[in-house]
C-alpha atoms as a PDB file:
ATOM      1  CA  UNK A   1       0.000   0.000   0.000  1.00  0.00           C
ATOM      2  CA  UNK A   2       1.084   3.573  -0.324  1.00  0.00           C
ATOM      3  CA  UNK A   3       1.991   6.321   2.043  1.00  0.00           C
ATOM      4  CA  UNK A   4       2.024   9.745   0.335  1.00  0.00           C
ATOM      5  CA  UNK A   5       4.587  12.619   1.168  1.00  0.00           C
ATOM      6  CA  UNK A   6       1.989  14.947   0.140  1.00  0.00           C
ATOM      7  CA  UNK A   7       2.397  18.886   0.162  1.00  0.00           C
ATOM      8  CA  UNK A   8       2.074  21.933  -2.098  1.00  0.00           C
ATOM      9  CA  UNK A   9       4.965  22.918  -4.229  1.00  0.00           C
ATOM     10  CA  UNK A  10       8.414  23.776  -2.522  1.00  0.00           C
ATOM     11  CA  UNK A  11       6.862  23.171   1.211  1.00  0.00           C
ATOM     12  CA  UNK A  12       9.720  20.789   1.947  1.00  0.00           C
ATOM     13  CA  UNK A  13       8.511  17.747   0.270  1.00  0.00           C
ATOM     14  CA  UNK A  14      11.818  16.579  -1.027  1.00  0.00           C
ATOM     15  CA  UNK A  15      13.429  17.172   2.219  1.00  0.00           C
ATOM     16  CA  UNK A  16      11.486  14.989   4.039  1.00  0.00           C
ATOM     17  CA  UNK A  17      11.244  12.690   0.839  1.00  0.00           C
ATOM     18  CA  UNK A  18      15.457  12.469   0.981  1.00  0.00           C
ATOM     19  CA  UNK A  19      15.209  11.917   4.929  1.00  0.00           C
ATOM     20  CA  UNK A  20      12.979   8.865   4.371  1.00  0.00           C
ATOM     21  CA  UNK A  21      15.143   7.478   1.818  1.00  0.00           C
ATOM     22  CA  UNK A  22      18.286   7.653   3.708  1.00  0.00           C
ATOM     23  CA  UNK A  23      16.156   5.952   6.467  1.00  0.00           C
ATOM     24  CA  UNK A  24      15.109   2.986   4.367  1.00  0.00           C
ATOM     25  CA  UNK A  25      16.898   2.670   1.407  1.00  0.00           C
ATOM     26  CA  UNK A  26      20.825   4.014   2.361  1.00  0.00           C
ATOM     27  CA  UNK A  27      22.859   0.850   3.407  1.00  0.00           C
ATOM     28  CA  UNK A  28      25.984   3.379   4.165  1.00  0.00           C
ATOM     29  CA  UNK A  29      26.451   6.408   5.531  1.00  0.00           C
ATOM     30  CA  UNK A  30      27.088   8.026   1.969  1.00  0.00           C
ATOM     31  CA  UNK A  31      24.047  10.931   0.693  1.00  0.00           C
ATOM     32  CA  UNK A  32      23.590  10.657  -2.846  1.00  0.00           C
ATOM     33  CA  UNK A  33      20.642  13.166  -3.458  1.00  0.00           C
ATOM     34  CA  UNK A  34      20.259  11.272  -7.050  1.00  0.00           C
ATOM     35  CA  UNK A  35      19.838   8.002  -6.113  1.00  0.00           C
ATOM     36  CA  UNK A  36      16.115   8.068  -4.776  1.00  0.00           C
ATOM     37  CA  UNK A  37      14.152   4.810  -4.576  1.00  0.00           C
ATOM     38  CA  UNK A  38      10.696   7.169  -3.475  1.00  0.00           C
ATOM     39  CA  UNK A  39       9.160   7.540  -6.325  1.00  0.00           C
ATOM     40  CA  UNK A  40       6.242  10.694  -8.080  1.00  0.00           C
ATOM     41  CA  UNK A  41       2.860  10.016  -8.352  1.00  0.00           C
ATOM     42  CA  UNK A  42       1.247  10.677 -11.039  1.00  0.00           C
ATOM     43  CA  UNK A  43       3.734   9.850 -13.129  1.00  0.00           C
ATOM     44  CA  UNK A  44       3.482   9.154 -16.863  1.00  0.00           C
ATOM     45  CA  UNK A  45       5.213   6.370 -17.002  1.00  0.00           C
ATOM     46  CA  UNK A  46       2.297   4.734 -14.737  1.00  0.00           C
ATOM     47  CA  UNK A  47      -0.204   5.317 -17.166  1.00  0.00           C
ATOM     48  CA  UNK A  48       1.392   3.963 -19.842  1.00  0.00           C
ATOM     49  CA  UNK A  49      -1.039   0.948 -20.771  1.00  0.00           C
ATOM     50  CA  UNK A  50      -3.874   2.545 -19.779  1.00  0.00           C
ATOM     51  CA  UNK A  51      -4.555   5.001 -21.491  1.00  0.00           C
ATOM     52  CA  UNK A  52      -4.402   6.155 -25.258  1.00  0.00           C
ATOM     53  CA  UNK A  53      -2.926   9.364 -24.580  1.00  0.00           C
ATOM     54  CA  UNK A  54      -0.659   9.793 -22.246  1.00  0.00           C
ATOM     55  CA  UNK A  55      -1.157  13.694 -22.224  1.00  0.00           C
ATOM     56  CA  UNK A  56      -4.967  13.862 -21.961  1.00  0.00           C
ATOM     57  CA  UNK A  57      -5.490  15.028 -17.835  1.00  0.00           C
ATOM     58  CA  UNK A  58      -8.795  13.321 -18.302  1.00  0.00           C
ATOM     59  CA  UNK A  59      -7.714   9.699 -19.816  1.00  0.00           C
ATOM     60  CA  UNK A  60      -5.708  10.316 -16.125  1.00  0.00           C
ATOM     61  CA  UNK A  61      -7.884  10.975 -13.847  1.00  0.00           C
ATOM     62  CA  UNK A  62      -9.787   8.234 -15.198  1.00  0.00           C
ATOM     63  CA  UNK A  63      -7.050   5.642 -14.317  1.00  0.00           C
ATOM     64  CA  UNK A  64      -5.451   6.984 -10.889  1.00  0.00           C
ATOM     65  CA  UNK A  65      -6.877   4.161  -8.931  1.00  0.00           C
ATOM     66  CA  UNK A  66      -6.580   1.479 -11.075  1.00  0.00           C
ATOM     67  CA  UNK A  67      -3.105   2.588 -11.489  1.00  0.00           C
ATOM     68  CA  UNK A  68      -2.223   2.663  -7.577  1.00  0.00           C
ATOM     69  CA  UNK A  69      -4.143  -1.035  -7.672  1.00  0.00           C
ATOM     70  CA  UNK A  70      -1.632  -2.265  -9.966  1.00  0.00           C
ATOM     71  CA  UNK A  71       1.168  -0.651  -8.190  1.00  0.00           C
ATOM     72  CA  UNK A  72      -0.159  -2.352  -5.189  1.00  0.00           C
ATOM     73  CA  UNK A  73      -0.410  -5.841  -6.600  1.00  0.00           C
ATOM     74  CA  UNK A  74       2.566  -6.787  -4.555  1.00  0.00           C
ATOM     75  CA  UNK A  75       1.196  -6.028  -1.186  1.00  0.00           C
ATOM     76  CA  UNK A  76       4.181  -3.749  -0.265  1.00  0.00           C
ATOM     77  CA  UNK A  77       4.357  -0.814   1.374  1.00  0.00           C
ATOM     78  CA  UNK A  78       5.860   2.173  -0.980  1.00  0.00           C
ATOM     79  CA  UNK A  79       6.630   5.804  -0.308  1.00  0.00           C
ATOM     80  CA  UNK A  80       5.047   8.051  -3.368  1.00  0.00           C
ATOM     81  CA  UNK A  81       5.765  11.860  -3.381  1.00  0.00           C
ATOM     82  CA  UNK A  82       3.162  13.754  -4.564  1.00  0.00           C
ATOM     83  CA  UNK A  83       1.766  17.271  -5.171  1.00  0.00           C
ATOM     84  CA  UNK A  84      -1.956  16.566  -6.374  1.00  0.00           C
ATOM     85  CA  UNK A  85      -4.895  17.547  -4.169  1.00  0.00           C
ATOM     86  CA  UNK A  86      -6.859  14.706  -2.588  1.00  0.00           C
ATOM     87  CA  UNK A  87      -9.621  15.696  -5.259  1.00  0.00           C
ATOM     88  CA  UNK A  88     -11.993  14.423  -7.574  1.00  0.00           C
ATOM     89  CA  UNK A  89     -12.156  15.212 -10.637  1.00  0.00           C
ATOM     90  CA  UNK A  90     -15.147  13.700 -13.103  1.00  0.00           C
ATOM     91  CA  UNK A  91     -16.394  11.823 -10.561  1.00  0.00           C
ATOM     92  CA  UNK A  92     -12.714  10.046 -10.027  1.00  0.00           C
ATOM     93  CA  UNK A  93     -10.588  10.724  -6.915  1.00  0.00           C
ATOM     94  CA  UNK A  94      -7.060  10.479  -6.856  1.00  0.00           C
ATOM     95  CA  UNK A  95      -6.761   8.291  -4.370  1.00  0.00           C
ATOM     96  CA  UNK A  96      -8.293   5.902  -1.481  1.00  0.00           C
ATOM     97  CA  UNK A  97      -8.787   4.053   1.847  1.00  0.00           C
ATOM     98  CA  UNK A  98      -7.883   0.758  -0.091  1.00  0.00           C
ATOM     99  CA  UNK A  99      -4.772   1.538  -1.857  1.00  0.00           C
ATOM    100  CA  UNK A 100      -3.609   4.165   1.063  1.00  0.00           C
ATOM    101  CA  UNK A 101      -1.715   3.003   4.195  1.00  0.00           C
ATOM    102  CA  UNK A 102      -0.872   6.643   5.160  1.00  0.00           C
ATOM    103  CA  UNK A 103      -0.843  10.094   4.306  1.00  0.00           C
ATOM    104  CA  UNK A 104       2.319  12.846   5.647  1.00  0.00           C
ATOM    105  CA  UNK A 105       1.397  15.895   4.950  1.00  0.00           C
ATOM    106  CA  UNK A 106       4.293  19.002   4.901  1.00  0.00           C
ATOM    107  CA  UNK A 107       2.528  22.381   5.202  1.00  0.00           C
ATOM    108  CA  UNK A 108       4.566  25.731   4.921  1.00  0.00           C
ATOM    109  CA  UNK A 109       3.939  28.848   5.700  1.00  0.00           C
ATOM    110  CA  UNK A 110       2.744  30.450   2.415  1.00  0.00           C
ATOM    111  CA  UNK A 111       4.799  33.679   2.740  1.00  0.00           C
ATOM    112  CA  UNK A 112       7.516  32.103   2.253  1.00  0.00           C
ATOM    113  CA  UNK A 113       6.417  29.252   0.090  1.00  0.00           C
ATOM    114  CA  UNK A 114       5.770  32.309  -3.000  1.00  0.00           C
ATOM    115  CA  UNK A 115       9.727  33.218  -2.810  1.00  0.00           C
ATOM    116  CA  UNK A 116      10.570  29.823  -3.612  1.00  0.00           C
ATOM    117  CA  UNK A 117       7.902  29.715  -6.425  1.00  0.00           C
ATOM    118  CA  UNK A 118       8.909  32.789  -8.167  1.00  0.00           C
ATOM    119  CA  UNK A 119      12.376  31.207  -8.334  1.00  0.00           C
ATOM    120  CA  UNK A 120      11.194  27.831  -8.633  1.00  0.00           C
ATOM    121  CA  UNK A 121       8.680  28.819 -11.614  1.00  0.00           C
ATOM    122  CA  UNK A 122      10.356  31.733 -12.916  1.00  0.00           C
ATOM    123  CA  UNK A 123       7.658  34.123 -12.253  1.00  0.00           C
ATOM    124  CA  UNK A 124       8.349  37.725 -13.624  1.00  0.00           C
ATOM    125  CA  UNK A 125       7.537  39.171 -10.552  1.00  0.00           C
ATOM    126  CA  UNK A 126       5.665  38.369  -7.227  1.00  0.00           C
ATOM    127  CA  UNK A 127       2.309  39.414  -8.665  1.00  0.00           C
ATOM    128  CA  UNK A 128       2.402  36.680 -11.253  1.00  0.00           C
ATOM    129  CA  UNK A 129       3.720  34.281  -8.293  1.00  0.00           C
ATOM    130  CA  UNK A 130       0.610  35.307  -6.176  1.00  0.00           C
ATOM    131  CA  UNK A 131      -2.000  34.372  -8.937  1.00  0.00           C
ATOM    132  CA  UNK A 132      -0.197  31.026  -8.969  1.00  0.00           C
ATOM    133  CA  UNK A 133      -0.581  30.686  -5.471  1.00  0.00           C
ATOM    134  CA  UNK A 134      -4.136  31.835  -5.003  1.00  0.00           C
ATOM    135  CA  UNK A 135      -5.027  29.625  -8.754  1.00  0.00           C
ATOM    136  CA  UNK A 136      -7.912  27.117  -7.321  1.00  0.00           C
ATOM    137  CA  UNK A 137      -7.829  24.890 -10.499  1.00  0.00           C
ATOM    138  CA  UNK A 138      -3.698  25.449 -10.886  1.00  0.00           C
ATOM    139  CA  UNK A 139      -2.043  22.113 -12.789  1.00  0.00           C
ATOM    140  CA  UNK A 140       1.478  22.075 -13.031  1.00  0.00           C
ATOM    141  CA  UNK A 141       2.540  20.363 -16.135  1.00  0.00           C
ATOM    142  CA  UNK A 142       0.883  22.622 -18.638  1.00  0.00           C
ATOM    143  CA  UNK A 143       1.376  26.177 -19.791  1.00  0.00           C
ATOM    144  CA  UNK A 144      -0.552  28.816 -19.555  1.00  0.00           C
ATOM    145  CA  UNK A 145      -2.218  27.910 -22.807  1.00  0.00           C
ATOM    146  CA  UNK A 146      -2.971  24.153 -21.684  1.00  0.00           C
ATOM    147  CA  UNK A 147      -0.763  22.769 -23.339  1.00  0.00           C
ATOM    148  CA  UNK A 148       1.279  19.889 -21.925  1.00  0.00           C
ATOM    149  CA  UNK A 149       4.645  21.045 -21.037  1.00  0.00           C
ATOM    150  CA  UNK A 150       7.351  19.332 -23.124  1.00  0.00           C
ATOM    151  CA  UNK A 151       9.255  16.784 -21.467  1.00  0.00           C
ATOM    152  CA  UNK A 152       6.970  16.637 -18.179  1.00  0.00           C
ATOM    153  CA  UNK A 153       6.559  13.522 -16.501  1.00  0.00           C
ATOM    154  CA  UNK A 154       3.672  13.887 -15.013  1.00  0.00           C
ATOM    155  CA  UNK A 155      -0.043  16.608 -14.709  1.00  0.00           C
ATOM    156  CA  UNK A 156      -0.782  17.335 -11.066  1.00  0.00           C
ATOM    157  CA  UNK A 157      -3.993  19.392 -10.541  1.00  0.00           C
ATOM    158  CA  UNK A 158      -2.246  21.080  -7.161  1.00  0.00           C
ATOM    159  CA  UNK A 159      -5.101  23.762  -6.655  1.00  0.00           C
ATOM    160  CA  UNK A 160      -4.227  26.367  -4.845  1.00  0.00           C
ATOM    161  CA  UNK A 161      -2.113  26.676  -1.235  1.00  0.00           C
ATOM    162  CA  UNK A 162      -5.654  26.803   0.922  1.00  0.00           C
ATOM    163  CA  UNK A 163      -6.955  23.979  -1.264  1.00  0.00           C
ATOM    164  CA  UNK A 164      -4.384  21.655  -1.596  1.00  0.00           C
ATOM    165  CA  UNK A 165      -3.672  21.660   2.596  1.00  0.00           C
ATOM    166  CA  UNK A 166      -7.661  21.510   2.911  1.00  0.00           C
ATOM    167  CA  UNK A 167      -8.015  18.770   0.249  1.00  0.00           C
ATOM    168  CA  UNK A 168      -5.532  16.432   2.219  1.00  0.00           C
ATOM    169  CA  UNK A 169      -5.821  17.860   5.936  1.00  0.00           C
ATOM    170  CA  UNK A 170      -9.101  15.317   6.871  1.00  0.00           C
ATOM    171  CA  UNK A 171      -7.667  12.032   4.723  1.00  0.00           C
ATOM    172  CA  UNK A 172     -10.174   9.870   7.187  1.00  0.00           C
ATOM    173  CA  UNK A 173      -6.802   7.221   7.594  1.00  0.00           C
ATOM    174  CA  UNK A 174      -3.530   7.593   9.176  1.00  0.00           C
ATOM    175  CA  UNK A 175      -2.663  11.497   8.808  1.00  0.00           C
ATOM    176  CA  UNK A 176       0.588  13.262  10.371  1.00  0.00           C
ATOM    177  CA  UNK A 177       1.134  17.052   9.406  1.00  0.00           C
ATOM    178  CA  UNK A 178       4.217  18.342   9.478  1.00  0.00           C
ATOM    179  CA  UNK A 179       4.679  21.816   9.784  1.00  0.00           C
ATOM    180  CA  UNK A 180       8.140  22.847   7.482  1.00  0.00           C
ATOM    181  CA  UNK A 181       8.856  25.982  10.203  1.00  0.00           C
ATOM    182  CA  UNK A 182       8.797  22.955  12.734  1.00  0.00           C
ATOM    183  CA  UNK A 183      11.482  20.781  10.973  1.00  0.00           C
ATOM    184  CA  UNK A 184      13.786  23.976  10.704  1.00  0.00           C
ATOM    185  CA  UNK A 185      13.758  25.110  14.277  1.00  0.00           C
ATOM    186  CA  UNK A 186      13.786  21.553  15.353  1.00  0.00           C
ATOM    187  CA  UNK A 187      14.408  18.641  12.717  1.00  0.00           C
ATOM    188  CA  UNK A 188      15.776  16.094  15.833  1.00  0.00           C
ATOM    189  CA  UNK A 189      12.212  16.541  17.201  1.00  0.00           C
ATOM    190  CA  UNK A 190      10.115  16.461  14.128  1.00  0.00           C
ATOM    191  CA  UNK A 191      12.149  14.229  12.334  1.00  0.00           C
ATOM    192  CA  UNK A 192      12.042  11.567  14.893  1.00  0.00           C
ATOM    193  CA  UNK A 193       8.089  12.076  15.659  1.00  0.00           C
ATOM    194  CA  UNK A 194       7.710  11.042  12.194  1.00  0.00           C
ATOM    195  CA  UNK A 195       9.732   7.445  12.774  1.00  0.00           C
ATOM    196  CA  UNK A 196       7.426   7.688  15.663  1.00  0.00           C
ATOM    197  CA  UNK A 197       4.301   7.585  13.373  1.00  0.00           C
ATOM    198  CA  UNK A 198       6.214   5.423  10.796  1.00  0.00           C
ATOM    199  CA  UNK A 199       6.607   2.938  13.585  1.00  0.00           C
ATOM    200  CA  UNK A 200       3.269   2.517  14.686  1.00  0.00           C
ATOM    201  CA  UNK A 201       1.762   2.817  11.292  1.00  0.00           C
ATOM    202  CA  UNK A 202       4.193   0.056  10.142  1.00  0.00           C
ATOM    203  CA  UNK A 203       4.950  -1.648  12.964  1.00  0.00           C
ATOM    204  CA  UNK A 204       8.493  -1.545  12.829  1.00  0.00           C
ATOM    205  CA  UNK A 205      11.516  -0.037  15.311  1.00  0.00           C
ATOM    206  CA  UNK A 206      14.072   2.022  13.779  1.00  0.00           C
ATOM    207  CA  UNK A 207      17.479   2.776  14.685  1.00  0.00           C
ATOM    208  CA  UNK A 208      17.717   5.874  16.780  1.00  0.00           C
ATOM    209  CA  UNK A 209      21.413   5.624  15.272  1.00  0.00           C
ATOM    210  CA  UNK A 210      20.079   5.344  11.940  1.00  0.00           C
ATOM    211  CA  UNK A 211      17.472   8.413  12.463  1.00  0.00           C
ATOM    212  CA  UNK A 212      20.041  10.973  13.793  1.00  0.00           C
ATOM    213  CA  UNK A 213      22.599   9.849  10.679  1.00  0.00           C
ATOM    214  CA  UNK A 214      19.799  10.510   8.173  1.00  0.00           C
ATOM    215  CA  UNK A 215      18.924  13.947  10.342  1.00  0.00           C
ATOM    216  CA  UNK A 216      22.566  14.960   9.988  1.00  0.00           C
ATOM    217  CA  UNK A 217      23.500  13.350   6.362  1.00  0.00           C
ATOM    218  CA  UNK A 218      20.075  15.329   4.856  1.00  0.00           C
ATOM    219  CA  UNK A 219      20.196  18.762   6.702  1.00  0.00           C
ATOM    220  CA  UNK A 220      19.434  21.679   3.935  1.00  0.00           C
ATOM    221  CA  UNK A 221      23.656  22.679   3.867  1.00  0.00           C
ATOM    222  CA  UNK A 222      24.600  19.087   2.844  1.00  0.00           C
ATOM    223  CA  UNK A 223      21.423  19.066  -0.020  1.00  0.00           C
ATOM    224  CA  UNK A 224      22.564  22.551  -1.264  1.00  0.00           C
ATOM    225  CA  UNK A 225      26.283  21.568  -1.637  1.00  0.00           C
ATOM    226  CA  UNK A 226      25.796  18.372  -3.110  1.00  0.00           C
ATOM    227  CA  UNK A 227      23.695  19.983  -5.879  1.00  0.00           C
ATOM    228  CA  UNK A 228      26.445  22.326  -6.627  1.00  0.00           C
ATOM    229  CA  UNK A 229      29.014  19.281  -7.309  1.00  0.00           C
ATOM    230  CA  UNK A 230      26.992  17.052  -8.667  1.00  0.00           C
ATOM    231  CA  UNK A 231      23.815  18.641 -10.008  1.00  0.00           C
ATOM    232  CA  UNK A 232      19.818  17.462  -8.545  1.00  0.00           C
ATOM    233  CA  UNK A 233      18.437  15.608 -11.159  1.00  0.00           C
ATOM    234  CA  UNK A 234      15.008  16.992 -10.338  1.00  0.00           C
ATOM    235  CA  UNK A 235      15.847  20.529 -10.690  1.00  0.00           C
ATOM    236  CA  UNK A 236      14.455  22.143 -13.718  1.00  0.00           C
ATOM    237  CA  UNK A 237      16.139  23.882 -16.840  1.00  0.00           C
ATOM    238  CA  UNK A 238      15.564  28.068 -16.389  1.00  0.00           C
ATOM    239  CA  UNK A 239      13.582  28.798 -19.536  1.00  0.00           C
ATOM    240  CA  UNK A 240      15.610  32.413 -20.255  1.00  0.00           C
ATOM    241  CA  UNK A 241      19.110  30.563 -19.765  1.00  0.00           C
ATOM    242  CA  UNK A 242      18.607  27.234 -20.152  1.00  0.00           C
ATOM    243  CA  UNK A 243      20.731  26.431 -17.383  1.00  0.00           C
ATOM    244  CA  UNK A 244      19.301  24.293 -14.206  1.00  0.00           C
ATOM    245  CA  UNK A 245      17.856  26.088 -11.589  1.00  0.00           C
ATOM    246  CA  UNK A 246      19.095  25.266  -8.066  1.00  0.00           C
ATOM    247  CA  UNK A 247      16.329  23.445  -6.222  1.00  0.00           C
ATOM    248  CA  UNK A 248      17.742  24.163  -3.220  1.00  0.00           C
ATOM    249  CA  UNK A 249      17.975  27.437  -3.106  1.00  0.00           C
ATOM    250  CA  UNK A 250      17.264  29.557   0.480  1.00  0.00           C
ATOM    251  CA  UNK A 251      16.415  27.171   2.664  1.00  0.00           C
ATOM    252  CA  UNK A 252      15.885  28.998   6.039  1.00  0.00           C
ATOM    253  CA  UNK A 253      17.230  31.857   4.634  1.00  0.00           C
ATOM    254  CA  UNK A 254      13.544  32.230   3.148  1.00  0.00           C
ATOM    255  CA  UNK A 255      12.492  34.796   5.658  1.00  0.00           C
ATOM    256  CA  UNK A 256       8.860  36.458   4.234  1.00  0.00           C
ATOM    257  CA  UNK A 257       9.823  38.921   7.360  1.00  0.00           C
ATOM    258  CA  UNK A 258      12.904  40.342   5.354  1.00  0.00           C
ATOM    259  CA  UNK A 259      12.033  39.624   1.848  1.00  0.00           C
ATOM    260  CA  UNK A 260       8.277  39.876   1.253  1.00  0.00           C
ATOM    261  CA  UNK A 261       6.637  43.086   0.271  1.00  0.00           C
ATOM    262  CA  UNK A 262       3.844  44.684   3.080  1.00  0.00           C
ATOM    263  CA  UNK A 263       1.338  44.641  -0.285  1.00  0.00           C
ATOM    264  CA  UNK A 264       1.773  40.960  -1.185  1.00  0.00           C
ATOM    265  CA  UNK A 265       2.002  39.665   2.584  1.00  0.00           C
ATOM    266  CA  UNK A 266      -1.537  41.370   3.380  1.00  0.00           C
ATOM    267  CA  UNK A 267      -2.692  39.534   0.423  1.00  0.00           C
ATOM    268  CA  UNK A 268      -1.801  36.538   1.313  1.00  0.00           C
ATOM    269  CA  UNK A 269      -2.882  37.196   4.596  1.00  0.00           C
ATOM    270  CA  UNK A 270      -6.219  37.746   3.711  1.00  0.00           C
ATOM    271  CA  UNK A 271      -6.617  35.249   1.044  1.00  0.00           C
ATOM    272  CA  UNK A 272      -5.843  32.163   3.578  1.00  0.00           C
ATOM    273  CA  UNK A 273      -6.761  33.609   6.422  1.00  0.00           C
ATOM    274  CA  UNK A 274      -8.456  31.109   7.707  1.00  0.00           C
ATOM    275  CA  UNK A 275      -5.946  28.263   7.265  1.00  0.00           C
ATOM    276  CA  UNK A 276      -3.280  30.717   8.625  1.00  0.00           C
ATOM    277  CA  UNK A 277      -4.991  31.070  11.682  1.00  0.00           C
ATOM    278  CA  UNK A 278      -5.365  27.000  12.041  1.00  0.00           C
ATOM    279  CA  UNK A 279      -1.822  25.959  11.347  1.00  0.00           C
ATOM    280  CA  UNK A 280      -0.552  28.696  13.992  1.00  0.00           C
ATOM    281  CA  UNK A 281       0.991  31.055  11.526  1.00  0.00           C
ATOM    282  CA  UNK A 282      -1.406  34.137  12.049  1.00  0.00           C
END
């Protein structure tokens, strides 16, 4: 069965992704940042005999579960990274009870999340990076004239920040939110409260060892320099210089308090109020 690593874009997804596969899959204490057995969901490549065209978001949606019930066929429990909403969309949801065995959640404050999108995205300007953010039907994977983009490997309907935390935030089976702000200020703490879950969920033990070497081997300094040697083969190609932009790129240096304009933060403010105020930020 699956667990998702579920989150809006740049929310800290990958870090957590990267911890997990240290965790599991590292038999040495070496970080290679390109070697990840966690796979994406939806990914193309999972489609391929299902559907007769592999760019069509409907011929999809159509086929998420029986895609997961083929991936499940094995009766193994896999880690899938993901950005889609928990959503339906013609009367098909992307996922469910059957082929889920858990669902981690990373939330992130959204005035900070829009810095790393304008550099993530290469938005002109922090305007264009709010209507991204506030988008309700947003799908990354196509352009702006819905087209497919060339080369991507999968179409995620992410909504928008409010409505991809509020699509996933009541899964009805085995939830754990993690808060990114949390992870920074603590990642000892948070990261081992996730084994915690991991271990009940699974019934397993893991190595408190183990835990603090993946803590250590997968803190945001070690991702950032191992990009620069060797490259993240998950970063994406800048469109204006067709060189790869750095994935990981502030970090905790992402401070909305010294970055973000008053305008833009009130925005924001006011737009997700509501889920601000939940997850402690407001």
């Amino acid at each position: 069965m699956i667990i998702w690593l579920a989150s809006y874009p740049k929310s800290g997804n990958t870090w957590v992704r990267l911890f997990l596969n240290f965790l599991f899959f590292t038999q040495n204490s070496k970080l290679d940042i390109n070697d990840i057995k966690i796979g994406q969901f939806p990914e193309k490549r999972y489609f391929q005999n299902l559907v007769n065209n592999i760019n069509d978001f409907k011929e999809i949606s159509n086929n998420w579960i029986t895609a997961q019930k083929i991936i499940n066929l094995d009766k193994k429990i896999k880690f899938f990274k993901t950005h889609h909403s928990y959503c339906s969309f013609n009367n098909n949801f992307f996922t469910d009870n059957d082929n889920t065995k858990a669902v981690i959640y990373i939330v992130r404050d959204p005035r900070n999340v829009i810095t790393s999108l304008l550099n993530h995205y290469e938005k002109k300007d922090y305007n264009e990076a709010l209507k991204f953010l506030f988008e309700e039907n947003q799908i990354i994977g196509k352009d702006k004239f819905n087209k497919v983009v060339q080369g991507a490997e999968m179409i995620s309907l992410i909504g928008s920040w409010k409505n991809n935390y509020n699509s996933w935030k009541n899964f009805p089976k085995n939830l754990y939110l993690i808060k990114y702000e949390n992870l920074i200020e603590n990642p000892i703490n948070e990261f081992t409260k996730l084994c915690d879950f991991l271990s009940k969920v699974l019934n397993i033990e893991f190595n408190k060892e183990k835990i603090n070497q993946s803590i250590i081997s997968c803190n945001f300094e070690n991702l950032k320099n191992q990009e620069k040697k060797v490259g993240f083969k998950e970063s994406v190609f800048s469109q204006s210089s067709g060189k790869k932009i750095d994935f990981f790129n502030l970090g905790p240096d992402n401070n909305w308090k010294n970055i973000l304009d008053e305008n833009i933060r009130k925005k924001i403010e006011n737009e997700f109020n509501k889920e601000m105020l939940e997850l402690g930020y407001l």
